[in-house]
Each structure stands twice: as C-alpha cells, then as structure tokens.
PDB file of N, CA and C in Angstrom:
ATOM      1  N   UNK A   1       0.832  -1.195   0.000  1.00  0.00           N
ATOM      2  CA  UNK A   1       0.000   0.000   0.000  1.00  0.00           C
ATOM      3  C   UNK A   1       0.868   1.247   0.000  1.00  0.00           C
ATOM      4  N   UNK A   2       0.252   2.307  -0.287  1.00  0.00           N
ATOM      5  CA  UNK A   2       1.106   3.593  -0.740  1.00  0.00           C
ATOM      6  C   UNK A   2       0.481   4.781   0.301  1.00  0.00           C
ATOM      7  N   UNK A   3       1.383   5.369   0.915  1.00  0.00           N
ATOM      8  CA  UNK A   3       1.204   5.911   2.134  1.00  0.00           C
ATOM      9  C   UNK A   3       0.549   7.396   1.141  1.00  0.00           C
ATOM     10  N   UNK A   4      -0.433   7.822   2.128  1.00  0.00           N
ATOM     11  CA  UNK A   4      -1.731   9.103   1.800  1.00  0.00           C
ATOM     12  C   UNK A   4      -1.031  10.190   2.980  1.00  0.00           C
ATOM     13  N   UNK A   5      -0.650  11.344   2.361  1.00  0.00           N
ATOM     14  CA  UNK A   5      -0.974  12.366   3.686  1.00  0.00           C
ATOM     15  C   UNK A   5      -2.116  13.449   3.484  1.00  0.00           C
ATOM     16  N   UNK A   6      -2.378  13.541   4.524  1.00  0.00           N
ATOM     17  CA  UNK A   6      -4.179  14.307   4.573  1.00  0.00           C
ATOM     18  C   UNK A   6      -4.194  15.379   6.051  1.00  0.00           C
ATOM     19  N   UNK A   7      -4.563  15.827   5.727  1.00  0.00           N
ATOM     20  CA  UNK A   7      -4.639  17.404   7.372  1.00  0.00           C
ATOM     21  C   UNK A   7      -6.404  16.674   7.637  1.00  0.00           C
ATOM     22  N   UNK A   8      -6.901  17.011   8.446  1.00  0.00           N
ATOM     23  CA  UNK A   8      -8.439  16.680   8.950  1.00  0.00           C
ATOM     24  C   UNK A   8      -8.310  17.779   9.686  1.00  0.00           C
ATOM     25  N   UNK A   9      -9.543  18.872   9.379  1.00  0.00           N
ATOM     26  CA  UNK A   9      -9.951  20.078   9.956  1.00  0.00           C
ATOM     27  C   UNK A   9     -11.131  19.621  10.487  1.00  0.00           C
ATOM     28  N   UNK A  10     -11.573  19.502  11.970  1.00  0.00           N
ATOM     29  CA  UNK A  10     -12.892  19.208  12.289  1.00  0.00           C
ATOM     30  C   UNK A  10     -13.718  20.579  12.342  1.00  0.00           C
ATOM     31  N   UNK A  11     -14.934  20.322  11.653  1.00  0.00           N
ATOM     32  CA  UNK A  11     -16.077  21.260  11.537  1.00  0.00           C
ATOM     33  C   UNK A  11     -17.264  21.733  12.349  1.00  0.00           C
ATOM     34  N   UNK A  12     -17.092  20.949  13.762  1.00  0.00           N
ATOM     35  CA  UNK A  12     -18.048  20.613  14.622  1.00  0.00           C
ATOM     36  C   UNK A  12     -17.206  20.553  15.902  1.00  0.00           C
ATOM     37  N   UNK A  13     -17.797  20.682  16.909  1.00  0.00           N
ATOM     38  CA  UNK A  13     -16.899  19.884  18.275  1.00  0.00           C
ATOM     39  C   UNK A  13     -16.980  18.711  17.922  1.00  0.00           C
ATOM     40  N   UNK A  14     -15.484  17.387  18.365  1.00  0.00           N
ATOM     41  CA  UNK A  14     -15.719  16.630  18.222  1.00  0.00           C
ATOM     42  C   UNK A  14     -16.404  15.689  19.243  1.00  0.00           C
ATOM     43  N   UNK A  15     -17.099  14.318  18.890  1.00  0.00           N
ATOM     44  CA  UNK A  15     -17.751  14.041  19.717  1.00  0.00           C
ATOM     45  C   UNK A  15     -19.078  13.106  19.789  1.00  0.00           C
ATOM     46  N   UNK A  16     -19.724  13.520  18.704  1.00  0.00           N
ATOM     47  CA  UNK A  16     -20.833  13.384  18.507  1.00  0.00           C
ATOM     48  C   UNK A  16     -21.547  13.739  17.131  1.00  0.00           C
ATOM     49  N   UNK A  17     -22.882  13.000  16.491  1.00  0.00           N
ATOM     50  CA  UNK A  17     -22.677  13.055  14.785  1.00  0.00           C
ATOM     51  C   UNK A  17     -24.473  14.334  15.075  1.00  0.00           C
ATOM     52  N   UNK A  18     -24.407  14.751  13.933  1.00  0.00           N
ATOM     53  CA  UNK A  18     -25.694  15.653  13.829  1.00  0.00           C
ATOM     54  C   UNK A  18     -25.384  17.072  14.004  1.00  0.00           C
ATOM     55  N   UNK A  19     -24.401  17.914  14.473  1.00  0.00           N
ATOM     56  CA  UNK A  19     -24.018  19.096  14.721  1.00  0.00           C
ATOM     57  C   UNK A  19     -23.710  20.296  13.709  1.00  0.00           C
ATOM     58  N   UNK A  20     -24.062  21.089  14.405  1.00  0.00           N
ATOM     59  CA  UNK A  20     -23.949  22.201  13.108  1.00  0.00           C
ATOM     60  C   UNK A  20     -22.762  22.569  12.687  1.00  0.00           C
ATOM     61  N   UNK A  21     -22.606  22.803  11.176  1.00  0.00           N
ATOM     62  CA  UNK A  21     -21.562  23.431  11.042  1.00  0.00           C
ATOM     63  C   UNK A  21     -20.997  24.867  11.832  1.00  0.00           C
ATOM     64  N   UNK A  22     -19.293  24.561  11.844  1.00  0.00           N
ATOM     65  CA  UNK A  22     -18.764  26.142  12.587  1.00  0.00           C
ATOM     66  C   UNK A  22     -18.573  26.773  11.678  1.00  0.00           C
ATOM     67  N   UNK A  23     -19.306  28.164  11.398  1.00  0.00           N
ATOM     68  CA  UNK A  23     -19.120  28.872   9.903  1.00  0.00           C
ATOM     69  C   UNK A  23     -17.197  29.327  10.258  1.00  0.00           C
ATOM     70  N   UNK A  24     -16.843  29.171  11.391  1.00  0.00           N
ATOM     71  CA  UNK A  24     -15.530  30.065  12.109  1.00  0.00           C
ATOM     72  C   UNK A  24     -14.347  29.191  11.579  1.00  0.00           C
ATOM     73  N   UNK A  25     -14.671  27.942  10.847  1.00  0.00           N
ATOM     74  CA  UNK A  25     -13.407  26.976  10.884  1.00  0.00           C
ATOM     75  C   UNK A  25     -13.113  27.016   9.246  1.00  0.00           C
ATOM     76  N   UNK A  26     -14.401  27.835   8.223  1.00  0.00           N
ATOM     77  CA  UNK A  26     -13.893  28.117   7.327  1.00  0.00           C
ATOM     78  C   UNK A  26     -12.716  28.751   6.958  1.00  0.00           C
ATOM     79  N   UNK A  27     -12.512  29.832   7.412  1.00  0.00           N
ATOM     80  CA  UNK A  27     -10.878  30.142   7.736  1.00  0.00           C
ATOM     81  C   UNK A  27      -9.730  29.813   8.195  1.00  0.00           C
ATOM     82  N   UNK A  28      -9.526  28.881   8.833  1.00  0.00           N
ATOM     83  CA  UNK A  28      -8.746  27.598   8.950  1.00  0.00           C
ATOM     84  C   UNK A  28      -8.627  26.554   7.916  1.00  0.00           C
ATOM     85  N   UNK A  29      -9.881  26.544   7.033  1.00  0.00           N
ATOM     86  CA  UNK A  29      -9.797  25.224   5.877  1.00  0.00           C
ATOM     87  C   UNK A  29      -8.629  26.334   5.131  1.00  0.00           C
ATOM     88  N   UNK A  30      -8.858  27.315   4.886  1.00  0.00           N
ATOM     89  CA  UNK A  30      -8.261  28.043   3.731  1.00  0.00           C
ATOM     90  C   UNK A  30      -6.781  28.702   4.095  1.00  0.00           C
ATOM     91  N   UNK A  31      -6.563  28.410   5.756  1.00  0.00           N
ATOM     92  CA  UNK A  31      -5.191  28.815   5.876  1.00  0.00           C
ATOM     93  C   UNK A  31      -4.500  27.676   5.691  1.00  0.00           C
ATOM     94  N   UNK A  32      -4.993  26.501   6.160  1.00  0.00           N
ATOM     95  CA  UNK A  32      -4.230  25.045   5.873  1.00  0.00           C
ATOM     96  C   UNK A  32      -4.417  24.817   4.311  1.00  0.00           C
ATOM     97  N   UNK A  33      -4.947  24.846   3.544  1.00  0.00           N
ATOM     98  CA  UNK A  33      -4.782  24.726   2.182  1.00  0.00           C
ATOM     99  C   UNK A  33      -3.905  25.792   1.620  1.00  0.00           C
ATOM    100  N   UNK A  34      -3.833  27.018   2.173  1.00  0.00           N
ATOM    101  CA  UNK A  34      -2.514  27.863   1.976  1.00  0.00           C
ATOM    102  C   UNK A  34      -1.288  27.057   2.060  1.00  0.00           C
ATOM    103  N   UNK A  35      -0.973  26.491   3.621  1.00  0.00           N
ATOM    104  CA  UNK A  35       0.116  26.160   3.835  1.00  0.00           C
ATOM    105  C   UNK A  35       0.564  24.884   3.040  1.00  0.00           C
ATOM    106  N   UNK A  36      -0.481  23.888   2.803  1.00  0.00           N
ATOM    107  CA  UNK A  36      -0.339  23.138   1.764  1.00  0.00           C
ATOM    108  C   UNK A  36       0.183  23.162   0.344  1.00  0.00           C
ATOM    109  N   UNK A  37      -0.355  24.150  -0.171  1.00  0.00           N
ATOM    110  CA  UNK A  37       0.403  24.608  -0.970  1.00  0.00           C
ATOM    111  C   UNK A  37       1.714  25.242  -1.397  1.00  0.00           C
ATOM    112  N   UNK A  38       1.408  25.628  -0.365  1.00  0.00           N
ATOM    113  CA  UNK A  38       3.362  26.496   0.066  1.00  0.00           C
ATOM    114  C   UNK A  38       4.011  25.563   0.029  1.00  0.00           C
ATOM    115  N   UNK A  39       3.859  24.349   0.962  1.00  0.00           N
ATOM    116  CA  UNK A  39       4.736  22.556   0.994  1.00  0.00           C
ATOM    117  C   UNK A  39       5.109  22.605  -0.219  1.00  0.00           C
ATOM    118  N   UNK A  40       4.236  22.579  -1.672  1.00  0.00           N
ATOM    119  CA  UNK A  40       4.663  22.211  -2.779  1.00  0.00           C
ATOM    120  C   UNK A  40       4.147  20.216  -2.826  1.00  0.00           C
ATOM    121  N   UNK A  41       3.765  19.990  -1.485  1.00  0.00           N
ATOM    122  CA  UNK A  41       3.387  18.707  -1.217  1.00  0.00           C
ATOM    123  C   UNK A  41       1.904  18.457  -1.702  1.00  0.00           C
ATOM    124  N   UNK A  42       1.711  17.062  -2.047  1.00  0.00           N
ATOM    125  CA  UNK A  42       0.654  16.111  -2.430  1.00  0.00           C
ATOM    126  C   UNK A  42      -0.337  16.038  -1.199  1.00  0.00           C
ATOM    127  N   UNK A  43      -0.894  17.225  -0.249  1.00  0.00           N
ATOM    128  CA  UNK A  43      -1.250  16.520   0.780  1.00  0.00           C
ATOM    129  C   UNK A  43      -2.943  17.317   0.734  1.00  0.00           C
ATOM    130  N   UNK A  44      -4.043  15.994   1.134  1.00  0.00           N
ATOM    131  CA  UNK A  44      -5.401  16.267   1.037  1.00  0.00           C
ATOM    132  C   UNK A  44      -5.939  16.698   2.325  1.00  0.00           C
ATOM    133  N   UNK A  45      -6.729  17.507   1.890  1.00  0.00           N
ATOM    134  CA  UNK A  45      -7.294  18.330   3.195  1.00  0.00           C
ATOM    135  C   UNK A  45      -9.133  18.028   3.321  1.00  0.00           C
ATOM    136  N   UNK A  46      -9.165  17.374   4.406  1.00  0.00           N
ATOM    137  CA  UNK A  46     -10.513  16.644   4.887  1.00  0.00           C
ATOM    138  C   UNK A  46     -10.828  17.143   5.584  1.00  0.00           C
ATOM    139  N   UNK A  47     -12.510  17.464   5.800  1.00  0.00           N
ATOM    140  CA  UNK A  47     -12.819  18.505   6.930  1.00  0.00           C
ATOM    141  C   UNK A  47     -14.861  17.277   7.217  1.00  0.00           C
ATOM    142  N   UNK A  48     -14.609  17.628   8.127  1.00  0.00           N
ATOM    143  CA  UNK A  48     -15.653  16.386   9.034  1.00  0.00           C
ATOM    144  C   UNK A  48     -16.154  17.274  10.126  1.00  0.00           C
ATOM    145  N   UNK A  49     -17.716  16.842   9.565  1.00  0.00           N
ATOM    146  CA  UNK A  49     -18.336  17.654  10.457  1.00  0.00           C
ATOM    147  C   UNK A  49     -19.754  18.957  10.164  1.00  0.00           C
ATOM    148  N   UNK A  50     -20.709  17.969  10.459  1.00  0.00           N
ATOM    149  CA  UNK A  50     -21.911  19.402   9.811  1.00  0.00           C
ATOM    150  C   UNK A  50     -21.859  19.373   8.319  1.00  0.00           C
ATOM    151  N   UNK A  51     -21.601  18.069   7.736  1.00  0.00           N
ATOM    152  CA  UNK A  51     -21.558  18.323   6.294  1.00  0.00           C
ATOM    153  C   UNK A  51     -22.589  18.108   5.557  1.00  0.00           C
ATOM    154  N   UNK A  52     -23.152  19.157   4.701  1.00  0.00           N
ATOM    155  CA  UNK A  52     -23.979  18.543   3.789  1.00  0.00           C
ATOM    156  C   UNK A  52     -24.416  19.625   2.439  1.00  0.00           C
ATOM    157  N   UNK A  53     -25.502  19.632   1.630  1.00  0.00           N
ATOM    158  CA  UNK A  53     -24.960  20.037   0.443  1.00  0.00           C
ATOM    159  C   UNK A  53     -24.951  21.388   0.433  1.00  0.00           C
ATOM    160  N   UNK A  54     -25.364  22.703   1.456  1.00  0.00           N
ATOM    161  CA  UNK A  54     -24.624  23.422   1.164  1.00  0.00           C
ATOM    162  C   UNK A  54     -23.350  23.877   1.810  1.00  0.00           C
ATOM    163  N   UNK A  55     -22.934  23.371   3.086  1.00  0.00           N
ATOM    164  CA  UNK A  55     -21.586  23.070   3.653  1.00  0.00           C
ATOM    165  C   UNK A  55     -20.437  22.983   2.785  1.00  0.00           C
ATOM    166  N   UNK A  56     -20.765  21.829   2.287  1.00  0.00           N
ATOM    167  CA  UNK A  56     -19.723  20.827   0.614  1.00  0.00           C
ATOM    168  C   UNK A  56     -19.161  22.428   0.381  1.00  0.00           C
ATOM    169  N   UNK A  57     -20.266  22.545  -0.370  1.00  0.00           N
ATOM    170  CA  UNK A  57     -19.633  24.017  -1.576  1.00  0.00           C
ATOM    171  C   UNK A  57     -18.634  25.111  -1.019  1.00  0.00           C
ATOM    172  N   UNK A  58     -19.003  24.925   0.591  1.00  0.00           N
ATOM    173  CA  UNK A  58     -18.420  26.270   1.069  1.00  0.00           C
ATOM    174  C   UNK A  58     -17.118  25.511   1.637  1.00  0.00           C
ATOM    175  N   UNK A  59     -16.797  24.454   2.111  1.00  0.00           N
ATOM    176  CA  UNK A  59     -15.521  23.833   2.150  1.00  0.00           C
ATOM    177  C   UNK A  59     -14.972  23.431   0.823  1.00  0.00           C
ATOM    178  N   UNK A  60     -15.639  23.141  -0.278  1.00  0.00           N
ATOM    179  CA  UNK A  60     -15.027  22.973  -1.105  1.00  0.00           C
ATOM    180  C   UNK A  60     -13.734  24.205  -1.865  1.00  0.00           C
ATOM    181  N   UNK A  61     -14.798  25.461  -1.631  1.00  0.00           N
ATOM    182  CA  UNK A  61     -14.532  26.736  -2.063  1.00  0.00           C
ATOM    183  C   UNK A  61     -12.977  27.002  -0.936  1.00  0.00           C
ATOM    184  N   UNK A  62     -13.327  26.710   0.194  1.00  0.00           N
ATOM    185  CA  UNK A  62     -12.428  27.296   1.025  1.00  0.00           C
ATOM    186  C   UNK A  62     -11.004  26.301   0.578  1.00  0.00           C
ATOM    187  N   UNK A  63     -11.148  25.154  -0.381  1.00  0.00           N
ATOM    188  CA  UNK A  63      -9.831  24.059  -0.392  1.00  0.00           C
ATOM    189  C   UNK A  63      -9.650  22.745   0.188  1.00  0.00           C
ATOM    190  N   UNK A  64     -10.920  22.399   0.497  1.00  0.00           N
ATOM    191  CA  UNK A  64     -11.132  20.725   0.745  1.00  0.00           C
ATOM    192  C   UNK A  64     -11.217  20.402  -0.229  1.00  0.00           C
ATOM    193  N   UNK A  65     -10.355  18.806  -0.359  1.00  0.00           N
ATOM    194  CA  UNK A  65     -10.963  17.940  -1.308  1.00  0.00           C
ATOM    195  C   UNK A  65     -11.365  16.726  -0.675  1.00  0.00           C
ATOM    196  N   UNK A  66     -11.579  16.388   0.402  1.00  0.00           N
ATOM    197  CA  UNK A  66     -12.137  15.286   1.006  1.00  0.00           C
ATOM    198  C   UNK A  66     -13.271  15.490   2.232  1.00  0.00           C
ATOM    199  N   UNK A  67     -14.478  15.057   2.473  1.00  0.00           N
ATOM    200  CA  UNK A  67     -15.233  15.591   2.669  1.00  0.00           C
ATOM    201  C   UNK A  67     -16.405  14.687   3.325  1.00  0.00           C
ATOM    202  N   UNK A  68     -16.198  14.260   5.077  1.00  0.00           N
ATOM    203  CA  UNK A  68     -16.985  13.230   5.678  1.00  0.00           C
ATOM    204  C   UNK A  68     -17.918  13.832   5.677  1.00  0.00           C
ATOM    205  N   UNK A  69     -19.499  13.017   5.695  1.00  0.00           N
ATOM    206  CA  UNK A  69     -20.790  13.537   5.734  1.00  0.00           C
ATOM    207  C   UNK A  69     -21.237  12.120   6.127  1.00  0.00           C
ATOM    208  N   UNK A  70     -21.486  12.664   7.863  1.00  0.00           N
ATOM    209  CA  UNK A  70     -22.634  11.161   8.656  1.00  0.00           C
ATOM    210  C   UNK A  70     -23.654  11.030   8.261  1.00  0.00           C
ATOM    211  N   UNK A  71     -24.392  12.204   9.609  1.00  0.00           N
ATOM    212  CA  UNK A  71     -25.563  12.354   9.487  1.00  0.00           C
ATOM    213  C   UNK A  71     -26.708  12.746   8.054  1.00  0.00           C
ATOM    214  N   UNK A  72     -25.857  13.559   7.739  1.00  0.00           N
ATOM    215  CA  UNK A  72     -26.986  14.214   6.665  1.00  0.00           C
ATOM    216  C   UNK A  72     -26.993  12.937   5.827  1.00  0.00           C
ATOM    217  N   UNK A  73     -25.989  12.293   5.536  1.00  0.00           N
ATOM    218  CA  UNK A  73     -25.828  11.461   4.127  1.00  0.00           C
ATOM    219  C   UNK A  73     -26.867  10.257   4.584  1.00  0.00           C
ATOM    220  N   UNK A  74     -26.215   9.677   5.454  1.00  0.00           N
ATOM    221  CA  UNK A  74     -27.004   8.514   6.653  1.00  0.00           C
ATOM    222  C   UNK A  74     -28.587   8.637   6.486  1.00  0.00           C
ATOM    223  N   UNK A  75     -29.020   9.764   6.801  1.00  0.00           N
ATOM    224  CA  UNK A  75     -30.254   9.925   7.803  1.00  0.00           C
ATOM    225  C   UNK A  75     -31.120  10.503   6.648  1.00  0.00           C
ATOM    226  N   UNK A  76     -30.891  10.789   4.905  1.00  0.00           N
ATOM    227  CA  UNK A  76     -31.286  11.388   4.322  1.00  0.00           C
ATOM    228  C   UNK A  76     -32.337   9.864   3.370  1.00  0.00           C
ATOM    229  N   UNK A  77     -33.740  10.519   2.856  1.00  0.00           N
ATOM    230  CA  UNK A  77     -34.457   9.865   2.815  1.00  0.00           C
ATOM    231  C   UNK A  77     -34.122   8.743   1.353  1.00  0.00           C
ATOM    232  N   UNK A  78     -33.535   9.887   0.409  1.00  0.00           N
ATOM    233  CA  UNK A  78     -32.585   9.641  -0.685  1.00  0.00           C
ATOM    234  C   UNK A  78     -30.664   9.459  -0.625  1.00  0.00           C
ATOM    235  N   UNK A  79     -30.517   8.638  -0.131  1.00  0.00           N
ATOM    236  CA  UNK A  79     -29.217   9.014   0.326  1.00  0.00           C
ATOM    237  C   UNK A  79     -28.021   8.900  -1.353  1.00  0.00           C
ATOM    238  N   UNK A  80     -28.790   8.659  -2.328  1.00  0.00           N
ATOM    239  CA  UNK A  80     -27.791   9.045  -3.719  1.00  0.00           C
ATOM    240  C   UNK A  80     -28.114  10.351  -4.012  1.00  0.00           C
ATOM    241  N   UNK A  81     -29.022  11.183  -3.477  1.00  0.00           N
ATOM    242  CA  UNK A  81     -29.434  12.388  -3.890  1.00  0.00           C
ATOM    243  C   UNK A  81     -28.506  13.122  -2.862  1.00  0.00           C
ATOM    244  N   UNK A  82     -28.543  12.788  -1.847  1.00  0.00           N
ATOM    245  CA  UNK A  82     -27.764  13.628  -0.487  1.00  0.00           C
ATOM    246  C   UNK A  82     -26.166  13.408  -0.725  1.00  0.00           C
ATOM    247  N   UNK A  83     -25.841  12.177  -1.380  1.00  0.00           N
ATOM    248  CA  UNK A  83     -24.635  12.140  -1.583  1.00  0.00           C
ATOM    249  C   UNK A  83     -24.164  12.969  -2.894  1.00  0.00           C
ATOM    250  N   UNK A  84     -24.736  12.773  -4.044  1.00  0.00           N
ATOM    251  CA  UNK A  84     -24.856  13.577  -5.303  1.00  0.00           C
ATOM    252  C   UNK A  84     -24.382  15.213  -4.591  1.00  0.00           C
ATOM    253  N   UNK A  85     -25.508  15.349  -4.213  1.00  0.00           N
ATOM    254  CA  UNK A  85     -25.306  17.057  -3.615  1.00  0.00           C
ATOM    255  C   UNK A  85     -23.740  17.434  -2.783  1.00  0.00           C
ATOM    256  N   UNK A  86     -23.039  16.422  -2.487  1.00  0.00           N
ATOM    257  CA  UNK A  86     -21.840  16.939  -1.856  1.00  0.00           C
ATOM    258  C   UNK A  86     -20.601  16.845  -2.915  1.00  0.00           C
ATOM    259  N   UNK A  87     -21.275  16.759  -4.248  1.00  0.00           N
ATOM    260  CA  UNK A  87     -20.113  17.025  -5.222  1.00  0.00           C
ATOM    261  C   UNK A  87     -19.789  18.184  -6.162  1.00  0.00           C
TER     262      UNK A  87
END
C-alpha cells in the first residue's frame, strides 16, 4: 500500500454526529490549504463535520478535497441524492 498524507480540519466539536456546522473553521480550511500549498506537497485536506450540500460548496470553495458527511448522508431519505449534492 502507498502511504496518503491528509490534514483533517474538524467542523463541529468533536464528539458526537448531527451538529452544526462552525461557519468560524472556514478560515482555517483556507489557511491550511494555503500552507499546503506552500509545501509544494501532495497533501489532502478533509474537513468532518456538519456536512452537507450546502456546507460541501463552502468547504469545497475554502480548499477541501475530502469531505466526511454522517448524518446528513445517513439519515437522508434519498441518500444518492444527499450524496450527489456533496459534489
């Protein structure tokens, strides 16, 4: 197997699944995808937590490319539609 490096920005306190997104940690996705880039390194930035389809867009925007979604995805009545929406 071929070793992955990845940052994980949590979006929520951790703890517990269903929580709202922190609009406050958007600025953190986008300083660590700064510094990522500065590396010049291969490294993916995952952010967990309060995710769902309009969350996605706004971490996406801020420089995630990896992107846990429990609850919403889980608990959604369509869950290819709920998943669809986080792309």
């Amino acid at each position: 197997l071929e070793s992955v490096d990845m940052v994980l920005v949590m979006t929520v306190e951790p703890g517990f699944g269903g929580q709202s997104f922190m609009t406050e940690t958007v600025d953190k996705i986008k300083e660590v995808r700064e510094l990522i880039t500065k590396s010049g390194r291969d490294i993916f930035l995952q952010v967990d937590g309060g995710i769902n389809g309009e969350t996605a867009a706004v971490c996406r925007n801020a420089g995630a490319n990896v992107l846990v979604s429990g609850s919403y995805a889980f608990s959604a009545a369509d869950k290819k539609a709920a998943i669809d929406s986080l792309r």
